[in-house]
Protein backbone atom coordinates (compact mmCIF):
# COMPACT_ATOMS: atom_id res chain seq x y z
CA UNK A 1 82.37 -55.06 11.00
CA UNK A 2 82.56 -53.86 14.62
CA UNK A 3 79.85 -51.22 14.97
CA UNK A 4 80.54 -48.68 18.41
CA UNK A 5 78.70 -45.75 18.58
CA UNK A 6 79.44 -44.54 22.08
CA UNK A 7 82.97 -44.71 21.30
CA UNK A 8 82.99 -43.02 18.10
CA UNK A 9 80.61 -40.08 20.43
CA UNK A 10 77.13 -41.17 18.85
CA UNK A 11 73.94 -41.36 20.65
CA UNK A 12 72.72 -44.71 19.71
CA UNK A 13 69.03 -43.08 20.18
CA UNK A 14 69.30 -40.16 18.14
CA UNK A 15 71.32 -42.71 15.45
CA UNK A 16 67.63 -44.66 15.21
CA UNK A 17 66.31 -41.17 14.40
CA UNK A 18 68.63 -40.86 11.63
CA UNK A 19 67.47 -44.40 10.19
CA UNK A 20 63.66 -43.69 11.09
CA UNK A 21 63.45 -40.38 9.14
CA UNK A 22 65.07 -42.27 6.09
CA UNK A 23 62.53 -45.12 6.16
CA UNK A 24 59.82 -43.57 6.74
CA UNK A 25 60.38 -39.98 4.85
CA UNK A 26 62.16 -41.44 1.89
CA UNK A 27 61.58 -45.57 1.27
CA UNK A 28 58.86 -46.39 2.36
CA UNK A 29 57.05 -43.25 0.23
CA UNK A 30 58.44 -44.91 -2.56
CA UNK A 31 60.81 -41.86 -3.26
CA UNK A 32 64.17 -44.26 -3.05
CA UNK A 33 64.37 -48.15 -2.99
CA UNK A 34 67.15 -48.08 -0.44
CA UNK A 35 70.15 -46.25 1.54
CA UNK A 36 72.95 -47.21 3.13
CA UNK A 37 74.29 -44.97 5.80
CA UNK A 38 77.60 -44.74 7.13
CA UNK A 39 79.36 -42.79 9.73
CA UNK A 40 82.78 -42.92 11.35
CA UNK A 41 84.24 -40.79 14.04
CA UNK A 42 87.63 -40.59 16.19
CA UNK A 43 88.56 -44.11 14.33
CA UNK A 44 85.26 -46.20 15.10
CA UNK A 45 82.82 -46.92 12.92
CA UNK A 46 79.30 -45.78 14.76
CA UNK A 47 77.03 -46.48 12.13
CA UNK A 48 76.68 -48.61 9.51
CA UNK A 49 72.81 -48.99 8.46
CA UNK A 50 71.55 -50.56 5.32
CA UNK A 51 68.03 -50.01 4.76
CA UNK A 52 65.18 -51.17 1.89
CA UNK A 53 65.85 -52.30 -1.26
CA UNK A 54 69.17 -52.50 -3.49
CA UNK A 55 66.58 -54.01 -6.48
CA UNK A 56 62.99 -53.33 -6.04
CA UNK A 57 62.14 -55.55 -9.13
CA UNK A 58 63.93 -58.73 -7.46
CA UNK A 59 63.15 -57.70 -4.18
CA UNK A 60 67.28 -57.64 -2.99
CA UNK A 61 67.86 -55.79 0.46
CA UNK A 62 70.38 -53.08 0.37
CA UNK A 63 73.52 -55.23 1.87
CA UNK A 64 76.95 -54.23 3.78
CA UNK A 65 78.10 -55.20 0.61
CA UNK A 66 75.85 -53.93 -2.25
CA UNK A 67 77.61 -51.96 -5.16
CA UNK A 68 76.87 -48.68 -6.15
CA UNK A 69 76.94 -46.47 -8.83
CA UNK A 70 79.30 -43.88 -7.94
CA UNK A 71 78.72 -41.54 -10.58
CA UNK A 72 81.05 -38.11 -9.53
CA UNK A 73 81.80 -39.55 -6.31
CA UNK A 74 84.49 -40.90 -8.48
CA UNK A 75 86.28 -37.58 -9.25
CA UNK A 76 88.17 -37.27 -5.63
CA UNK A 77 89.69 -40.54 -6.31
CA UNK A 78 91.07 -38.95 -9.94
CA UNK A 79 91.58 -36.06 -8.42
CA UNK A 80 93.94 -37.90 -5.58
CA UNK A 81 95.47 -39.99 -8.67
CA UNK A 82 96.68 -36.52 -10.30
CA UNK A 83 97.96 -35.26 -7.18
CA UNK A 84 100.24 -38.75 -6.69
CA UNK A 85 101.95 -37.61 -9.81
CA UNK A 86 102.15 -34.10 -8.80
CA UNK A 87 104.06 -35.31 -5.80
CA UNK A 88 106.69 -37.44 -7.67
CA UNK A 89 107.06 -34.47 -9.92
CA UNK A 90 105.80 -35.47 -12.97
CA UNK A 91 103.40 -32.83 -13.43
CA UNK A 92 103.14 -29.26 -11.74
CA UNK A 93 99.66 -27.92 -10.88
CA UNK A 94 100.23 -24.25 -12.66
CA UNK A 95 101.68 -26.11 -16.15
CA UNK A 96 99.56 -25.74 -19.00
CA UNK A 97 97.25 -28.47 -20.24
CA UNK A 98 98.80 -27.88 -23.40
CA UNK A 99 101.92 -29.45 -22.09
CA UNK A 100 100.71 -32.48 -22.64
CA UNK A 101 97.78 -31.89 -24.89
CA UNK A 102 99.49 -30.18 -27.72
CA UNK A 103 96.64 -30.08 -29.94
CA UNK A 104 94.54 -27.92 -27.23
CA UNK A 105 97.50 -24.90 -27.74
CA UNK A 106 94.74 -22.81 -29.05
CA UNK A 107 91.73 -23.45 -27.87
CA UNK A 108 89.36 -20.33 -28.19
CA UNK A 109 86.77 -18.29 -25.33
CA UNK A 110 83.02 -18.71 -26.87
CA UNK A 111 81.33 -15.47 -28.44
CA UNK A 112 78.91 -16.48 -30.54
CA UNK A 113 77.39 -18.79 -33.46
CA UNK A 114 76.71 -22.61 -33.82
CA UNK A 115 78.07 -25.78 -33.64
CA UNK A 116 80.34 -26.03 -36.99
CA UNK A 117 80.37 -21.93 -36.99
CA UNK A 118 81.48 -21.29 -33.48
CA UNK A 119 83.04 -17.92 -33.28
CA UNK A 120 85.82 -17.72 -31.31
CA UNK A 121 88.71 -15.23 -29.01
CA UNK A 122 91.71 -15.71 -27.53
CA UNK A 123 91.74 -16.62 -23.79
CA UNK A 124 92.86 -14.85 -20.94
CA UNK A 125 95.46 -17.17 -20.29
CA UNK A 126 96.07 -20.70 -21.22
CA UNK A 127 94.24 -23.65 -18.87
CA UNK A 128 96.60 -24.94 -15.98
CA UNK A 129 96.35 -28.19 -14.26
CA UNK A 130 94.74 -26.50 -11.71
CA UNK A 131 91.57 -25.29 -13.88
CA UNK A 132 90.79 -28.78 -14.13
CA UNK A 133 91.07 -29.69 -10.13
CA UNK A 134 89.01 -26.92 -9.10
CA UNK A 135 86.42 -26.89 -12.74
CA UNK A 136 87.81 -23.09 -13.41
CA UNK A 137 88.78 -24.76 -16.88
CA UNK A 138 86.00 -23.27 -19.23
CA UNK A 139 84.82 -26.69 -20.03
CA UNK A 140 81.71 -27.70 -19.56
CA UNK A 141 79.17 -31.18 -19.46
CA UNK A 142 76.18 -31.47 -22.26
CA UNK A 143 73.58 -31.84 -19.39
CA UNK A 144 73.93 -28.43 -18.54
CA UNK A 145 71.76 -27.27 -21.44
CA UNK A 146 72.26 -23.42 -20.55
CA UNK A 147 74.06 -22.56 -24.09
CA UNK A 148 75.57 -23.44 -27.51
CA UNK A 149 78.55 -25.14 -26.20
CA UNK A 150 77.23 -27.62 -24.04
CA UNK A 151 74.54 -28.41 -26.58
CA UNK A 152 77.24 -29.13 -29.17
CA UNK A 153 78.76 -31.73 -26.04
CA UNK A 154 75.12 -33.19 -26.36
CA UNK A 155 75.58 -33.72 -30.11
CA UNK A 156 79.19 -35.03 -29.66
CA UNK A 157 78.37 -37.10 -27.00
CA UNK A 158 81.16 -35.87 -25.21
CA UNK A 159 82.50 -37.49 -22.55
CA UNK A 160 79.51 -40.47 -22.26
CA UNK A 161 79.87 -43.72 -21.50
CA UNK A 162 78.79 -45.29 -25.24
CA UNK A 163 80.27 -48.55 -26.23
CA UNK A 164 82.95 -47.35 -28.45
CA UNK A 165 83.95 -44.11 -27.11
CA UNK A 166 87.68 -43.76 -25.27
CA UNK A 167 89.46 -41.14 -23.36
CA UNK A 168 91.34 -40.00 -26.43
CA UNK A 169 88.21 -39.58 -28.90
CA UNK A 170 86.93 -37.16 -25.98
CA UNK A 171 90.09 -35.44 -25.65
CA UNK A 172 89.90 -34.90 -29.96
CA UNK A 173 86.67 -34.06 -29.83
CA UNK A 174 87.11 -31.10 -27.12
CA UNK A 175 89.85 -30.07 -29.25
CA UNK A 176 87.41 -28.97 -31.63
CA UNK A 177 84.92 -27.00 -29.19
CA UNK A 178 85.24 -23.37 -27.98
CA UNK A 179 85.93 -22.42 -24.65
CA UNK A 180 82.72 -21.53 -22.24
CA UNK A 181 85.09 -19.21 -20.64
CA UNK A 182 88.67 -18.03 -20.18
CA UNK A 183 90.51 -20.29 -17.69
CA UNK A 184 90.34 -18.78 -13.99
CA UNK A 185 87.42 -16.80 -14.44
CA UNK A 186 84.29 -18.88 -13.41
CA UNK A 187 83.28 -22.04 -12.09
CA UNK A 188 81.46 -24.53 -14.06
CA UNK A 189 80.85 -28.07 -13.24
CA UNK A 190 82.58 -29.92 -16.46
CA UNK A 191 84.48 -33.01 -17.65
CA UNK A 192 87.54 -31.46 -16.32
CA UNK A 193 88.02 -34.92 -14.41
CA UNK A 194 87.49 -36.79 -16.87
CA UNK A 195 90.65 -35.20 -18.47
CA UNK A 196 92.14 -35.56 -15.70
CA UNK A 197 91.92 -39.18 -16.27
CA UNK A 198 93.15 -38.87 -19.27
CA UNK A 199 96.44 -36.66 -18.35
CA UNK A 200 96.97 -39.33 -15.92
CA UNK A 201 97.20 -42.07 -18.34
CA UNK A 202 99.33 -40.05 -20.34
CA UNK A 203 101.87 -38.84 -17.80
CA UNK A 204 102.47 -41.93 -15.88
CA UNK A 205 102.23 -43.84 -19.03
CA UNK A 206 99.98 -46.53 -17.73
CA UNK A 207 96.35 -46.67 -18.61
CA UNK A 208 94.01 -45.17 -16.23
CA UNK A 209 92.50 -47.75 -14.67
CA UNK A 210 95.55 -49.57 -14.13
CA UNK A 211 97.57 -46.42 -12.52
CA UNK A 212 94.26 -46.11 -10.43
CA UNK A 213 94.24 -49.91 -9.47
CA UNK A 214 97.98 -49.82 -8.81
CA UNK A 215 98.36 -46.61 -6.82
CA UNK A 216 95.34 -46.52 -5.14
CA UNK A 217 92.64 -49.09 -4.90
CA UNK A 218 95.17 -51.76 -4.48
CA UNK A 219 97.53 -50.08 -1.66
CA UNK A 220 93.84 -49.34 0.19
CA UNK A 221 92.48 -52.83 -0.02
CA UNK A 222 89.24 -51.41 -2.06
CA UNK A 223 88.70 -54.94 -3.72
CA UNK A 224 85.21 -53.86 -4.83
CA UNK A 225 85.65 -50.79 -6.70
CA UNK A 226 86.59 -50.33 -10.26
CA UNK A 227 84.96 -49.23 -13.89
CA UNK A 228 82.74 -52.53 -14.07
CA UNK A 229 81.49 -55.31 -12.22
CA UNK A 230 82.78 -58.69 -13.20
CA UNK A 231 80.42 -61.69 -13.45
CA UNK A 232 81.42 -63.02 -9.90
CA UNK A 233 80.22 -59.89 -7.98
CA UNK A 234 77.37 -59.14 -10.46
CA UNK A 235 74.87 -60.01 -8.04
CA UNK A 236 75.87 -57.44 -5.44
CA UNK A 237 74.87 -54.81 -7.81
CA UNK A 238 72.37 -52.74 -6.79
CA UNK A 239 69.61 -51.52 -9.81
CA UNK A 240 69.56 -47.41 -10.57
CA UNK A 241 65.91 -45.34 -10.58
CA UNK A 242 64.94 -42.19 -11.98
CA UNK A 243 62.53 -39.72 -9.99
CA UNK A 244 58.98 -39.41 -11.42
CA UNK A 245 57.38 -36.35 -11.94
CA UNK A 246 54.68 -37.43 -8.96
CA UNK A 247 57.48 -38.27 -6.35
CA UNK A 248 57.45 -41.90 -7.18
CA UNK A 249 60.55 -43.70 -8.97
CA UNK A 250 60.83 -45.39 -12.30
CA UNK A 251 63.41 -48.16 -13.36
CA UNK A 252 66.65 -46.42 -15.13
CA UNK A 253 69.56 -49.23 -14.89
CA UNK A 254 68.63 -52.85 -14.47
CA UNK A 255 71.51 -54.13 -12.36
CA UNK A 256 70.98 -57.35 -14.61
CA UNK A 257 71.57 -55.60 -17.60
CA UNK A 258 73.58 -52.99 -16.55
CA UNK A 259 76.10 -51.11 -18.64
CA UNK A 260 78.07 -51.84 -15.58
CA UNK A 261 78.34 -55.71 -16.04
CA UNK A 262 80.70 -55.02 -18.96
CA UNK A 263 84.24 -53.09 -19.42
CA UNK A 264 83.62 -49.77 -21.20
CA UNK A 265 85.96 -48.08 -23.77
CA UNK A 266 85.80 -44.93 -21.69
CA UNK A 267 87.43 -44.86 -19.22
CA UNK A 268 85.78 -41.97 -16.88
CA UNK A 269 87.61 -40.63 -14.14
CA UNK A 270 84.74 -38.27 -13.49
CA UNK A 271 81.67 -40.41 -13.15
CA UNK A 272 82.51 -44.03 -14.19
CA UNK A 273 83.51 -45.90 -10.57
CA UNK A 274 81.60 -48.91 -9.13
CA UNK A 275 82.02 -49.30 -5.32
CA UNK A 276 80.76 -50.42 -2.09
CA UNK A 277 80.42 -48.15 1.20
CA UNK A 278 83.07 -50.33 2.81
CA UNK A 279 85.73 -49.68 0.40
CA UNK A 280 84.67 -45.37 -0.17
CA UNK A 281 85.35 -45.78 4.08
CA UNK A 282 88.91 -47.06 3.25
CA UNK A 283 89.70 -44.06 0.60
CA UNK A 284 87.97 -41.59 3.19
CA UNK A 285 90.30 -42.91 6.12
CA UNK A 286 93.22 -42.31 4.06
CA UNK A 287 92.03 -38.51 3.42
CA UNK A 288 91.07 -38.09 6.97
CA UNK A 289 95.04 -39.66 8.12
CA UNK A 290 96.82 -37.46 5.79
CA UNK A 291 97.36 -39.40 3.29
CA UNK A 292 98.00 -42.91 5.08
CA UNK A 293 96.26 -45.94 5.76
CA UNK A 294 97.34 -49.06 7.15
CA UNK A 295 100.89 -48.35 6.75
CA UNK A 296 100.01 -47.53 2.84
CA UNK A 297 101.03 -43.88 2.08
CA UNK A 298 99.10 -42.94 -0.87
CA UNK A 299 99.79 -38.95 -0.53
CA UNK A 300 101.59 -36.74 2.00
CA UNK A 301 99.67 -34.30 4.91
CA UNK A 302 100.91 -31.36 3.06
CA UNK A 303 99.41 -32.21 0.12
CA UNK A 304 95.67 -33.58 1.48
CA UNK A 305 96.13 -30.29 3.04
CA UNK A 306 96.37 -28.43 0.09
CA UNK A 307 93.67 -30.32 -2.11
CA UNK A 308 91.10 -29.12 1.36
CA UNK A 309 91.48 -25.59 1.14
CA UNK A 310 89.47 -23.03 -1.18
CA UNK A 311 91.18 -22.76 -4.87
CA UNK A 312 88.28 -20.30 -5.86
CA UNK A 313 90.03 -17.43 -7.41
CA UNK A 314 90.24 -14.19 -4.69
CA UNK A 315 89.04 -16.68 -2.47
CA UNK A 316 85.27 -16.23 -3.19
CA UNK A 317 82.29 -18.78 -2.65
CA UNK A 318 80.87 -20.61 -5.53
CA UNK A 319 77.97 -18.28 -5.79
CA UNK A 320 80.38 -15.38 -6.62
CA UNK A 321 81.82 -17.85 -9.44
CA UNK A 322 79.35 -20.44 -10.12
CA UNK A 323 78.11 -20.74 -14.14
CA UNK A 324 76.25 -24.01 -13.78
CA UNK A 325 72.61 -24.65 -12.82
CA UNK A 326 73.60 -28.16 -11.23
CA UNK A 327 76.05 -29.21 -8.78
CA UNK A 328 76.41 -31.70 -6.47
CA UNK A 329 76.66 -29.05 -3.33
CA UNK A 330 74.71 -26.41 -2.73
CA UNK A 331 76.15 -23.63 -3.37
CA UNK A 332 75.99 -20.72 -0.02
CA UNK A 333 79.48 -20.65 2.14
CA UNK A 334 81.02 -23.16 -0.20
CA UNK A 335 84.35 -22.90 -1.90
CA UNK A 336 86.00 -25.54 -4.21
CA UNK A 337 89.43 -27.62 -3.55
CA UNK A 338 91.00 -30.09 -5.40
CA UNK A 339 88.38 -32.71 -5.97
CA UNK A 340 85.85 -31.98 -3.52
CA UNK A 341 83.65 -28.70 -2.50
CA UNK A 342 85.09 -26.96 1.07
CA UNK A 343 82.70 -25.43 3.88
CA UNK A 344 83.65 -21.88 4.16
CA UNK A 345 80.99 -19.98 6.43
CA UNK A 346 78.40 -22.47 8.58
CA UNK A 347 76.36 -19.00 8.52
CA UNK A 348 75.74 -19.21 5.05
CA UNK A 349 74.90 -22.93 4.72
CA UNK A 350 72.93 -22.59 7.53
CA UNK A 351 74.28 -26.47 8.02
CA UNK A 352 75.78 -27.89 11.15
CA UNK A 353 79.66 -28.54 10.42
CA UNK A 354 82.85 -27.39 10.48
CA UNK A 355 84.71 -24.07 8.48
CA UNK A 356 86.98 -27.18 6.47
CA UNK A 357 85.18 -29.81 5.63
CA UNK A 358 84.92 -31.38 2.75
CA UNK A 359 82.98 -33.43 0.41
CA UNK A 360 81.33 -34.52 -3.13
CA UNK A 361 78.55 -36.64 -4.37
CA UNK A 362 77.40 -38.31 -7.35
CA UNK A 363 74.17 -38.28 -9.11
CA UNK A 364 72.13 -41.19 -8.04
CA UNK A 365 72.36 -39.35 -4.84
CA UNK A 366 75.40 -41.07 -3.16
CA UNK A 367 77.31 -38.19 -0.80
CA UNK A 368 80.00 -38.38 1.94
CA UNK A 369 81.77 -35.55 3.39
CA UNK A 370 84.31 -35.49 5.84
CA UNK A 371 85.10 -33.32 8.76
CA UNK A 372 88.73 -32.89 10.42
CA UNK A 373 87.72 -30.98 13.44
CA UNK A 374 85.42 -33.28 14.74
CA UNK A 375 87.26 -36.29 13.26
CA UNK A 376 83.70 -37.51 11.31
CA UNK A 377 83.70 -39.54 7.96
CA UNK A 378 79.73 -40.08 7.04
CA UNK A 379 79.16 -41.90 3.74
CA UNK A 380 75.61 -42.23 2.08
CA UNK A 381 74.81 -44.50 -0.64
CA UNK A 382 71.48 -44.65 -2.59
CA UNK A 383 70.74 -45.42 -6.89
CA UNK A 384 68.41 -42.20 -7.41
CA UNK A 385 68.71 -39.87 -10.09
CA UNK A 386 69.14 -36.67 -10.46
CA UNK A 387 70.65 -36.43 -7.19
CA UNK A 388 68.48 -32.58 -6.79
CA UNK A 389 65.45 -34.22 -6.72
CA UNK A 390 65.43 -34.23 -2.61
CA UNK A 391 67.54 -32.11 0.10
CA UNK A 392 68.34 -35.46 1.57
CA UNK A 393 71.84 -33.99 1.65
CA UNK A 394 71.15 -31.03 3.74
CA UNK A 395 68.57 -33.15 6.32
CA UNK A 396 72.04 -35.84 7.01
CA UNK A 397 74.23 -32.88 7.69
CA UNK A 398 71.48 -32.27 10.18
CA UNK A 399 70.42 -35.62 11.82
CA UNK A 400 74.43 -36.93 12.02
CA UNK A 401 75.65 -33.79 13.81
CA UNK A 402 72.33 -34.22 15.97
CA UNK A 403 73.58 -37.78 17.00
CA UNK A 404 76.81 -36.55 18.30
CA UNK A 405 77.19 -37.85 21.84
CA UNK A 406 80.00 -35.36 22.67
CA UNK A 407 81.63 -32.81 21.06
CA UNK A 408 85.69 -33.17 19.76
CA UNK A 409 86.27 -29.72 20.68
């Protein structure tokens, strides 16, 4: 890969900052095995850093080519599948789920009692396509452990890659759980996407992975990511860790005994993705060109355009909406698109950037976020769980904006 900072506006200098404060702050205290660090601008890749370890048990470098866990750095690409249907019009984004979920006609708002004695009221209004873009769709994920619902997801197992599970036993088994909210009222981070994948299987009338693979990873040339790693790329796979309560990291997926070396039953369009920076650079391109790589239109201007701006009902921040205790964004000067969380006010993050951008990350700490204005893709890949254990987020926004050379403006 041709690597040119100074014409992609980089300071090589303050670029061996970046990489210096990530060695010596993060790996080589032990907190992550290894990062890889990418960063694009006006069509020129400046950076592309690998550093440490993809396996610290085997003693494998992080490589151009390692694989990652994407975790919910998976859900833009869903979300981007949905929207490719939307724009043959095959699906409208204020139709009701129910359209094509019959069985979820009546689904009920939460107000009190048990799994198996759940009681129950009408919602506001029924859940549009929408809810489940932008997580207004009262649904929730088990992990959030704030309230009866979500432990009843925990008991369910709802949503979770297990080896028998599918998209459809998820979808039945939502059909029997209440409502954390009335649709349009709040924000909570939820399997919405992973419903998503399902309505996409179901409207196109291909399976998931294959309307994925056909639409998108295909079209894009991203070879390298998909729902499992096949025996011939197995060794490219990096391992997963878990923080330890002392700041060190413990083994959590053994990349030679991964779940990921084998095809799951469930299909999840909001976590389930296996990739490789190289190939999340290809999908980001495309967003950042309006739709187009290559020659290969996957979506129309208007409609990247649309997915960027702030869905938020009244327009408001996710702190004005927000029901979850984890993310992956903070929260201040932050609205919520289609698929990925939009900078509203740089004087609430109190992060270099631009009112626009946009961006998502998973929860082994992966993260990328692109900026129009200044023509910026930066990708970061790591295997750390949860991805709130460090601000390592926050402190890129900082040191990549502090390598810029020149400004776009």
């Amino acid at each position: 890969m041709n690597i040119n900072p100074k014409a992609a506006g980089l300071s090589p200098l303050r670029l061996e900052t970046l990489d210096r404060f990530i060695q010596a702050r993060y790996i080589d205290e032990g907190k992550i095995a290894g990062a890889l660090t990418v960063i694009a601008r006006r069509g020129e890749v400046g950076h592309f850093s690998p550093l440490g370890l993809a396996d610290v048990e085997r003693k494998t470098p992080v490589r151009e080519d390692t694989i990652f866990r994407l975790y919910s750095m998976t859900k833009p690409l869903t979300s981007v599948a949905f929207m490719t249907l939307v724009e043959q019009g095959m699906v409208a984004l204020d139709d009701p789920v129910h359209r094509v979920i019959p069985e979820w006609r009546n689904l009920g708002v939460y107000r009190g009692g048990f799994m198996e004695t759940f009681r129950t009221v009408r919602p506001e209004r029924p859940m549009l396509m929408i809810d489940l873009l932008r997580h207004t769709s009262g649904l929730t994920y088990g992990f959030q452990q704030t309230t009866n619902v979500d432990a009843a997801y925990r008991k369910l197992q709802v949503g979770e890659r297990t080896r028998d599970s599918t998209l459809d036993d998820m979808v039945r088994q939502l059909s029997t759980l209440p409502l954390e909210f009335s649709p349009g009222t709040a924000w909570n981070y939820s399997v919405s996407t992973d419903v998503l994948g399902y309505l996409v299987g179901k409207i196109s009338g291909q399976p998931f992975d294959q309307y994925l693979h056909s639409r998108i990873l295909q079209p894009l040339g991203m070879n390298d990511t998909a729902f499992y790693v096949p025996a011939s790329k197995q060794s490219r796979l990096g391992s997963c860790y878990s923080a330890t309560p002392k700041g060190g990291m413990a083994l959590f997926d053994d990349c030679a005994k991964s779940t990921y070396l084998q095809e799951p039953s469930l299909l999840s369009g909001g976590g389930g993705l296996a990739s490789t920076a190289g190939d999340y650079l290809r999908f980001c391109r495309m967003l950042l060109n309006g739709g187009t790589l290559d020659g290969v239109q996957i979506l129309s201007p208007k409609t990247i355009q649309l997915m960027t701006l702030n869905h938020l009902p009244g327009g408001k921040d996710l702190p004005a909406l927000s029901r979850s205790l984890f993310s992956e964004v903070t929260y201040n000067g932050v609205g919520f698109g289609m698929g990925f969380a939009i900078t509203l006010d740089n004087t609430f993050t109190m992060l270099p950037g631009s009112v626009g951008d946009y961006s998502w990350g998973g929860a082994a700490s992966t993260y990328f976020w692109i900026d129009p204005k200044e023509d910026l893709i930066t990708i970061f890949m790591a295997q750390l769980l949860p991805s709130t254990t460090y601000p390592i987020r926050r402190e890129l926004r900082t040191l990549v904006y502090s390598a810029f050379a020149e400004s776009n403006s």
